[in-house]
Protein backbone atom coordinates (compact mmCIF):
# COMPACT_ATOMS: atom_id res chain seq x y z
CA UNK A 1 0.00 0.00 0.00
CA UNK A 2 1.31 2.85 -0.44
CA UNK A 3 2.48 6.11 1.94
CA UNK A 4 -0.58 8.04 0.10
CA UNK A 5 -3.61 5.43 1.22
CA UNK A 6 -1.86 5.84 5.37
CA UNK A 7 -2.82 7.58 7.83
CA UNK A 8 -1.21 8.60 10.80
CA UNK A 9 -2.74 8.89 14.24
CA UNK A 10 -1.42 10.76 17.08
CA UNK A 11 -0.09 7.70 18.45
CA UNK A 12 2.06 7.25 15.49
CA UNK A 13 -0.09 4.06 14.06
CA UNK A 14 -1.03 3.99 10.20
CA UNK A 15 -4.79 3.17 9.53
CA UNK A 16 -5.09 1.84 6.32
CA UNK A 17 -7.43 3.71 3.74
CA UNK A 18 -11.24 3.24 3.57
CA UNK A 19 -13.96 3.34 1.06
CA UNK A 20 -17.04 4.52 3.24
CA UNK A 21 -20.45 3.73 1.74
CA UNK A 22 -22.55 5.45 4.29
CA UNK A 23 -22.05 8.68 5.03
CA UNK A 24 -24.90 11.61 5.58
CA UNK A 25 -24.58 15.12 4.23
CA UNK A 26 -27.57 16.55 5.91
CA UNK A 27 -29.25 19.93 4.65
CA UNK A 28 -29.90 22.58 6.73
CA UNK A 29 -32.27 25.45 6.78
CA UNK A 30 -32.34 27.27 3.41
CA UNK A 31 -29.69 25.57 1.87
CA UNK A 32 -32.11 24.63 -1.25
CA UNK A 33 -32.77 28.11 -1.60
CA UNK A 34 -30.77 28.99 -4.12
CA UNK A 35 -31.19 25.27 -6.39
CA UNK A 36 -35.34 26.09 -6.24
CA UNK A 37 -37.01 28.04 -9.08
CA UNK A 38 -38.84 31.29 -7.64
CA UNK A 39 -42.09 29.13 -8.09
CA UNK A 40 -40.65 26.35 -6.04
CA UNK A 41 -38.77 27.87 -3.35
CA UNK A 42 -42.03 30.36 -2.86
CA UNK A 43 -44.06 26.82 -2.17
CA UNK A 44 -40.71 25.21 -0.11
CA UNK A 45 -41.49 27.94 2.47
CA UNK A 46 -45.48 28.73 2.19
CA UNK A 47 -46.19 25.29 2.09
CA UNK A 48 -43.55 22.90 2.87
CA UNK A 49 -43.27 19.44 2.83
CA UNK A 50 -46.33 16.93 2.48
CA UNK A 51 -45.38 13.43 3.59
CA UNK A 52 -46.05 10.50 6.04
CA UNK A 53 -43.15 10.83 8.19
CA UNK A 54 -41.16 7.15 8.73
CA UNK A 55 -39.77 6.41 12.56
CA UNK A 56 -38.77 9.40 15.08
CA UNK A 57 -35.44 9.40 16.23
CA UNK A 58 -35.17 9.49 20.28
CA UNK A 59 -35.09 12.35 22.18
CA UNK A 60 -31.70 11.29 23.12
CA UNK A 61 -30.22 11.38 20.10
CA UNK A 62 -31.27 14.56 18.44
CA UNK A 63 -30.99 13.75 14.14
CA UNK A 64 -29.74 10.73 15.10
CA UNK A 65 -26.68 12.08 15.93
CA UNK A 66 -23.20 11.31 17.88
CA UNK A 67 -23.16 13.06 20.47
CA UNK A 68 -19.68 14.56 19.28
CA UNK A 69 -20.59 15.46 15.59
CA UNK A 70 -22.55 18.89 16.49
CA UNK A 71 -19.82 21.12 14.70
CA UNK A 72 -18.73 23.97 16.54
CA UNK A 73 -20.05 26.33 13.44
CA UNK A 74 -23.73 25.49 15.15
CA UNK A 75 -24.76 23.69 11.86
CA UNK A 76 -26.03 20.01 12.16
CA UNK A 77 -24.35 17.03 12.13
CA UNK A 78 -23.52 16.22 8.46
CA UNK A 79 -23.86 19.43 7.60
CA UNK A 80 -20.58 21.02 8.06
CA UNK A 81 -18.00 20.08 5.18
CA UNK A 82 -15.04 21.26 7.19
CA UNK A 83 -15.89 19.32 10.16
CA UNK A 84 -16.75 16.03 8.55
CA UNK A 85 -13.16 16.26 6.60
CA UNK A 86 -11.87 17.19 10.18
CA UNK A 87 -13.31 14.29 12.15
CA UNK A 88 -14.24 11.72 10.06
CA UNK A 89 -12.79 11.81 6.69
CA UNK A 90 -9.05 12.70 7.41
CA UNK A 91 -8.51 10.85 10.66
CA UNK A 92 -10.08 7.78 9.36
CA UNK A 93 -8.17 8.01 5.61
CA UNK A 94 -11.62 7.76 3.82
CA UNK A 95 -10.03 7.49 -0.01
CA UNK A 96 -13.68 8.13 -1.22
CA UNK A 97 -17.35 8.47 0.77
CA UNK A 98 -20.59 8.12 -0.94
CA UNK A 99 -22.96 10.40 0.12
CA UNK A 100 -26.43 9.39 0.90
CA UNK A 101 -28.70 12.14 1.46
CA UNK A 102 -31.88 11.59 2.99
CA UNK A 103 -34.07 14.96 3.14
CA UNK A 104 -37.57 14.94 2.56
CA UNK A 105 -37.33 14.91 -1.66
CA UNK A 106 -38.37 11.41 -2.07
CA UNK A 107 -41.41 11.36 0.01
CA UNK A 108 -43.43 13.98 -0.87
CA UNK A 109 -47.51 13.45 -1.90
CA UNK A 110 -46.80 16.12 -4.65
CA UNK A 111 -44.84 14.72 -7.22
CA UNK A 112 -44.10 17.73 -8.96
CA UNK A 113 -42.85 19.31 -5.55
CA UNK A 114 -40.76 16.02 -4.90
CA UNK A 115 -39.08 16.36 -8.24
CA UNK A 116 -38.18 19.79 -7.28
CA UNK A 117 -36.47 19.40 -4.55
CA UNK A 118 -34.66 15.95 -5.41
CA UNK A 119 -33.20 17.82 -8.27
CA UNK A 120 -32.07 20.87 -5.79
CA UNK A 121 -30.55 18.32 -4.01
CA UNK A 122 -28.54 17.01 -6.32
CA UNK A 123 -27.49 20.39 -7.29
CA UNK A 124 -26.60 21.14 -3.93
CA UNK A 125 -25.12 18.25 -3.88
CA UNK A 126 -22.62 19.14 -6.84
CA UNK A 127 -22.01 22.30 -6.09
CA UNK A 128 -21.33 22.11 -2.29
CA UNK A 129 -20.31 18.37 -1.63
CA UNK A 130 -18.68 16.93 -4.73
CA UNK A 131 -16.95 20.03 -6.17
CA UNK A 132 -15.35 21.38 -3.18
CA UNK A 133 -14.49 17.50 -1.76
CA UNK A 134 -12.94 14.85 -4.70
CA UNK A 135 -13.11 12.02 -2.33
CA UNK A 136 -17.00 12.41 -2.06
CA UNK A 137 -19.53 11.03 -4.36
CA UNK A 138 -23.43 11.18 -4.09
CA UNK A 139 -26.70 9.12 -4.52
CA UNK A 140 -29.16 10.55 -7.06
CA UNK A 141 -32.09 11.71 -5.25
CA UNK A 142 -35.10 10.87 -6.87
CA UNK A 143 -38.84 11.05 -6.23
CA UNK A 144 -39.05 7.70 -5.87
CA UNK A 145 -43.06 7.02 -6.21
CA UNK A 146 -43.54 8.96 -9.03
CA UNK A 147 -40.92 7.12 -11.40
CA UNK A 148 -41.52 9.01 -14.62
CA UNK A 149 -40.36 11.82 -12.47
CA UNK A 150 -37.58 9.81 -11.12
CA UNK A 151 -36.25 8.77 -14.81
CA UNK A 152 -36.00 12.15 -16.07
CA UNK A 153 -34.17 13.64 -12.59
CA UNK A 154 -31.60 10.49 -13.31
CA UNK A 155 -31.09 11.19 -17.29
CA UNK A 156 -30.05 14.92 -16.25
CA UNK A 157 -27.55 13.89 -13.54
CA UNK A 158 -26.72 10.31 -14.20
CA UNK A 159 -23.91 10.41 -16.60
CA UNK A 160 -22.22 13.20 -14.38
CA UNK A 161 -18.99 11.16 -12.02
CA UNK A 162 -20.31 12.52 -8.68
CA UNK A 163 -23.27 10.42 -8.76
CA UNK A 164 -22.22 6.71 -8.44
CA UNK A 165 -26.17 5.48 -7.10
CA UNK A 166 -29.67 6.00 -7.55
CA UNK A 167 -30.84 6.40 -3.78
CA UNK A 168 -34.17 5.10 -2.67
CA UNK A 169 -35.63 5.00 1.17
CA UNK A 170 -36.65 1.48 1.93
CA UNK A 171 -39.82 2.39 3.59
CA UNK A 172 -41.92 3.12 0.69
CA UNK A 173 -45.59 2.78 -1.13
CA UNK A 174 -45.38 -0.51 -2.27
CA UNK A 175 -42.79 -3.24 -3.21
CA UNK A 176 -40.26 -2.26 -5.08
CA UNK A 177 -40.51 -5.18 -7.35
CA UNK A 178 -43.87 -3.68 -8.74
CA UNK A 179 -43.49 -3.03 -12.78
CA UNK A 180 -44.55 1.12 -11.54
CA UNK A 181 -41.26 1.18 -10.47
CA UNK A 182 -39.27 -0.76 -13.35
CA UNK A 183 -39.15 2.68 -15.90
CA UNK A 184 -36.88 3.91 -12.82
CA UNK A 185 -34.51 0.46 -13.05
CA UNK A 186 -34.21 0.88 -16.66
CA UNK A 187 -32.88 4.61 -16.68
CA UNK A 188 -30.53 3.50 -13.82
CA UNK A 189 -29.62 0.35 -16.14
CA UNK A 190 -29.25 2.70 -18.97
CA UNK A 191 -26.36 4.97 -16.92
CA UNK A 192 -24.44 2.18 -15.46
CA UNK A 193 -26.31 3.09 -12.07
CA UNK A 194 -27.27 0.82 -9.24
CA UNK A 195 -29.99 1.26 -7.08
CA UNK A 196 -29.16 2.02 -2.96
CA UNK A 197 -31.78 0.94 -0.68
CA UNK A 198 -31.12 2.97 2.65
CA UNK A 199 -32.74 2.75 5.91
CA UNK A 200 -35.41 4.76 7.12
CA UNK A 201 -37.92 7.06 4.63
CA UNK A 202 -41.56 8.32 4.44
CA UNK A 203 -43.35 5.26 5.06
CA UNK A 204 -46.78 6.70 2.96
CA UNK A 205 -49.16 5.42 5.81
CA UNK A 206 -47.58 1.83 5.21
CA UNK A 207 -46.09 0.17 8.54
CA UNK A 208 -42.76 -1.62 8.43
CA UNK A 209 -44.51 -4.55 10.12
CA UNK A 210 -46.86 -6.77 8.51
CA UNK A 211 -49.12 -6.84 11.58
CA UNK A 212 -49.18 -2.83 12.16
CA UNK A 213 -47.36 -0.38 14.00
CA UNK A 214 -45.00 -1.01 16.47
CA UNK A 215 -45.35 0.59 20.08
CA UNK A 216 -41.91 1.94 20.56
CA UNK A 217 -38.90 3.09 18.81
CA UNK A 218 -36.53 -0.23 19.26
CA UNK A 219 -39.54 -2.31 17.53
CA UNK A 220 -39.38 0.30 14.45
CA UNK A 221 -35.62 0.63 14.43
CA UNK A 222 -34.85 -3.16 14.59
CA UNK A 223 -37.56 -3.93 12.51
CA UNK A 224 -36.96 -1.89 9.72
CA UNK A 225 -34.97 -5.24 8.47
CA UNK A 226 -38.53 -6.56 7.47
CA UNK A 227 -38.59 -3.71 4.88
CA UNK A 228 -35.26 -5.01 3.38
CA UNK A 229 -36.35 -8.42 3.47
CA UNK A 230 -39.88 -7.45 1.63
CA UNK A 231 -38.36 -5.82 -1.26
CA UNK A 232 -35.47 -8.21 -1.82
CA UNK A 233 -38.16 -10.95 -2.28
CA UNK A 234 -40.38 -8.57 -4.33
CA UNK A 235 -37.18 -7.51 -6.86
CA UNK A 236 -37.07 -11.53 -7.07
CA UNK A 237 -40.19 -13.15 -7.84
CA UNK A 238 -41.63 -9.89 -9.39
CA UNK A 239 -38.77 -10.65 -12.18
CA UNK A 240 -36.86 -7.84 -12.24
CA UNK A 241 -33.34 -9.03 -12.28
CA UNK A 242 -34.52 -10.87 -15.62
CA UNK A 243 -35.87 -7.91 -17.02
CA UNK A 244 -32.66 -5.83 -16.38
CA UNK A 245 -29.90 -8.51 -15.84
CA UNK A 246 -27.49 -5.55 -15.71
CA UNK A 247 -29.22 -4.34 -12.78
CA UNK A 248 -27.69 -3.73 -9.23
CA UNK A 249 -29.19 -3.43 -6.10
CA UNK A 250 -27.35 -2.35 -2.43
CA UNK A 251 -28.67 -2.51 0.68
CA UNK A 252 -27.58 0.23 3.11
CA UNK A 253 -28.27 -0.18 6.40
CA UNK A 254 -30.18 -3.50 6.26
CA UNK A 255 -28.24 -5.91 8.12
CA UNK A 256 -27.18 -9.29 6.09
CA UNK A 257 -27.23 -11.57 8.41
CA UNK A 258 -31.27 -12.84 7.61
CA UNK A 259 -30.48 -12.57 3.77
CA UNK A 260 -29.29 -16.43 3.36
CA UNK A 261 -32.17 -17.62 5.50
CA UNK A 262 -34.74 -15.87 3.21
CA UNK A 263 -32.72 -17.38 -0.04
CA UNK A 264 -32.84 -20.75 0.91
CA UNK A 265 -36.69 -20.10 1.87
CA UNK A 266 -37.41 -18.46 -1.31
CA UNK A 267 -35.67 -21.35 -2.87
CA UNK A 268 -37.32 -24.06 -1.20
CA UNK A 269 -40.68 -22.57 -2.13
CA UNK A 270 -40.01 -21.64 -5.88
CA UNK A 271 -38.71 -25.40 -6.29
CA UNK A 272 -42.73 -26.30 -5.29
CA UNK A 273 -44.44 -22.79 -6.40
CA UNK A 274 -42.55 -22.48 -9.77
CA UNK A 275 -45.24 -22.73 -12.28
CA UNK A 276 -46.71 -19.61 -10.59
CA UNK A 277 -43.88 -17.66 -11.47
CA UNK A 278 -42.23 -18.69 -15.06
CA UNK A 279 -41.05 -15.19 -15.11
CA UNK A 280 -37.83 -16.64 -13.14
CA UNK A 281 -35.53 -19.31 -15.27
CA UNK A 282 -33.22 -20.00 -12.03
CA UNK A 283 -33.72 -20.63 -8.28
CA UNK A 284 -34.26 -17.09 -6.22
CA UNK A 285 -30.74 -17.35 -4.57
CA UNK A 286 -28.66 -17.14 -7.88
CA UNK A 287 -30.47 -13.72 -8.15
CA UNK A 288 -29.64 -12.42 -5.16
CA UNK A 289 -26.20 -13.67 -5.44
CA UNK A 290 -25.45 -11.86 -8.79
CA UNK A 291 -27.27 -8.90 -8.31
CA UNK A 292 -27.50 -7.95 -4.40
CA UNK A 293 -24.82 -5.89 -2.53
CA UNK A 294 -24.62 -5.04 1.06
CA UNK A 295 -22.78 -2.38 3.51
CA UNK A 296 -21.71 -3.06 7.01
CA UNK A 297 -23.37 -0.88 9.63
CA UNK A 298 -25.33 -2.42 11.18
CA UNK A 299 -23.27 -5.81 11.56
CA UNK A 300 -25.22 -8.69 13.27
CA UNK A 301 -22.54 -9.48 15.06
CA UNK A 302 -22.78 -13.59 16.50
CA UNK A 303 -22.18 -14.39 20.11
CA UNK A 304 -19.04 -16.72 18.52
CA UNK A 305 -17.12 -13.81 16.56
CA UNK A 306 -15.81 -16.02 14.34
CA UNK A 307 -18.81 -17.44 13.03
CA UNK A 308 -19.24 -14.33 11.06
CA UNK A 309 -16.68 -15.94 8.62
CA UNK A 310 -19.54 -18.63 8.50
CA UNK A 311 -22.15 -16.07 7.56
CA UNK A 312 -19.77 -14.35 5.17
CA UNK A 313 -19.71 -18.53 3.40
CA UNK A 314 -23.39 -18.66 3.45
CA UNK A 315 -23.48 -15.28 1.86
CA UNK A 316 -21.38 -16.78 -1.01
CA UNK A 317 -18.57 -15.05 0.08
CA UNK A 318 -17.31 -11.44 1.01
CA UNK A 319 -17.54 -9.60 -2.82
CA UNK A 320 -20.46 -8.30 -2.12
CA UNK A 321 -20.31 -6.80 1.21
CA UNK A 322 -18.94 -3.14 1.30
CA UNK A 323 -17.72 -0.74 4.65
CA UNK A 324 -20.06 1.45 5.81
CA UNK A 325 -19.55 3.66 9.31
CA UNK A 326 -23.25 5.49 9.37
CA UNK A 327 -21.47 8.76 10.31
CA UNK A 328 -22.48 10.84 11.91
CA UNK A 329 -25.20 8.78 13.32
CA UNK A 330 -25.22 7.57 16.78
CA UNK A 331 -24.91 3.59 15.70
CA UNK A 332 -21.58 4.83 13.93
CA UNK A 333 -19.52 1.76 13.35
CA UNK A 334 -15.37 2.71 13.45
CA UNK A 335 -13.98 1.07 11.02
CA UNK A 336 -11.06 -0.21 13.80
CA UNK A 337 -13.50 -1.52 15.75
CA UNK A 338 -16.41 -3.03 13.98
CA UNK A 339 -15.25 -6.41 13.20
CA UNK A 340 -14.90 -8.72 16.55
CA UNK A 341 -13.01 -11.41 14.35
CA UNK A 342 -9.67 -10.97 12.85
CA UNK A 343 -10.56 -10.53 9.00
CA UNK A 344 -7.80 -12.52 6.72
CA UNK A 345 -5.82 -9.38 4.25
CA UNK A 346 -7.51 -10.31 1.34
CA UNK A 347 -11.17 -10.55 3.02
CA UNK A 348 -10.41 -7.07 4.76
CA UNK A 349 -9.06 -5.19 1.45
CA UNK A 350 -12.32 -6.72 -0.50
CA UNK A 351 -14.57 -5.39 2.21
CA UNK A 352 -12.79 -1.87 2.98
CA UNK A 353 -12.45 -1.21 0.04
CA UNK A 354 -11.99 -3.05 -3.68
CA UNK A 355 -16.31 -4.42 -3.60
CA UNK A 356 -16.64 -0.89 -3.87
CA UNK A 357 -14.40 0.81 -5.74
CA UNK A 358 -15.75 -2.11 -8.69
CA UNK A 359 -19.68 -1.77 -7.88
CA UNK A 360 -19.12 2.22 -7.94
CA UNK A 361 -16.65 2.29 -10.62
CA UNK A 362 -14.22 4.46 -8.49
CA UNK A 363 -10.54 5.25 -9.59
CA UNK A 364 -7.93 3.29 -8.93
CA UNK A 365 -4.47 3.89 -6.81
């Protein structure tokens, strides 16, 4: 490796360089202002946002935040470029970070609104992220549940290198699977985009659970896994890796752990339930194998550290699992810290940071 992918800490170690797939640029009041046409930044702050909010961060943890990533410039956490490059991405040696914005673009009852602000955003995006920092890159915000919207915010931005994703919430209207969403999968097909599935969103009305709504906070946040599960089954069966075999999917945020239980059960049922679906020419894991991606944080992490190795097996190995830390959020994962088990050099470097740099298309050392 060389002296440019080290850095060194105070106590004179060398951390090796990261690619971090999960970090939050957050916006902060008026900072669409000047992306918005006069007609939609009038209605931005007459009218604001229409949306069924997803789960409520505790009290406790105000934005979900770290305690210690309030910057001292009183913006909020994520929202500071200075800071972030002061605590996270220099003492860490992030080589690139891919920004996934979640403000309220995506989930907004007014489509035309939504595609307003998704595509201030991403200008804001450009012109304050990527342009002033070259190791960040960005998600294309979209508004998701009006996809003819969606494809033509991701044929204006999508060729441009800052955007390496097409970034969805994963609490949304229906499953993604559903053919209203494929016009979305094909634009992102037709750039060379995959599709990142984050944690969290407008939920629409819809629960996470399939039984109603949770009473308290740890139901909704641990649950939220349900959501990833539901989708990964709908992108499945519904046939959408046939209809765009070029198609990627990552899940950000999910958890992986549960995703080779509900292969083999999808498997086990399609080898009985087949003629129902003749949409799908191969069992349901070899889909998920090819075309699914996962990050890190949160890491179900086994009472026997080493059986993660196991999982990573089951999983068909570690080339599609990518580092994420969640900063500045308060379940950040340091990368020096995160695994329990020893990871062999070659299982670390795929995981820190070559699954990415490939699935992202990043440049090389």
């Amino acid at each position: 490796m060389t002296q440019g992918l080290l850095s060194r800490e105070k106590s004179g170690r060398t951390t090796p360089a990261i690619i971090d797939c999960d970090i939050h640029n957050v916006l902060s009041p008026g900072s669409l202002d000047p992306f918005l046409s006069e007609r939609w930044r009038r209605h931005h702050h007459e009218f604001g946002p229409r949306g069924h909010p997803g789960s409520v961060y505790p009290k406790g943890a105000p934005h979900a935040a770290r305690g210690d990533a309030w910057p001292p410039s009183g913006l909020l956490p994520g929202a500071d470029l200075d800071f972030m490059r002061e605590q996270h991405l220099d003492p860490l040696n992030v080589e690139y970070g891919i920004l996934n914005c979640l403000g309220p673009a995506g989930t907004q009852l007014n489509g035309e609104y939504s595609a307003a602000l998704a595509a201030a955003t991403n200008d804001w995006q450009l012109a304050e992220w990527y342009e002033k920092e070259p190791r960040l890159r960005c998600g294309v915000v979209v508004p998701t549940e009006d996809p003819d919207l969606a494809v033509r915010e991701i044929d204006r931005v999508g060729d441009h290198p800052a955007f390496v994703q097409v970034l969805l919430a994963v609490r949304t209207a229906e499953p993604l699977g559903r053919r209203k969403y494929w016009p979305m999968y094909e634009a992102a097909e037709r750039h060379g985009l995959p599709i990142g599935i984050h944690f969290g969103g407008g939920s629409r009305g819809v629960p996470i659970s399939a039984t109603g709504w949770p009473s308290y906070y740890i139901e909704d946040h641990t649950g939220m896994a349900q959501a990833f599960q539901a989708h990964v089954a709908s992108y499945v069966i519904e046939g959408v890796f046939e209809r765009f075999p070029a198609l990627k999917v990552v899940l950000i945020e999910g958890g992986f752990a549960w995703l080779p239980a509900l292969a083999g059960r999808l498997d086990h049922h399609w080898q009985r339930l087949r003629a129902e679906v003749p949409q799908l020419t191969r069992p349901p894991s070899s889909y998920i194998r090819e075309s699914i991606w996962m990050t890190t944080q949160p890491i179900e992490e086994p009472h026997r550290p080493k059986d993660l190795l196991t999982l990573f097996d089951q999983l068909g190995g570690v080339d599609k699992i990518m580092f994420s830390t969640d900063y500045p959020h308060w379940d950040f994962d340091n990368p020096a810290k995160a695994f329990q088990v020893p990871l062999p050099a070659p299982v670390r470097e795929r995981i820190f940071t070559e699954n990415a740099r490939e699935l992202y298309r990043l440049p090389g050392r």
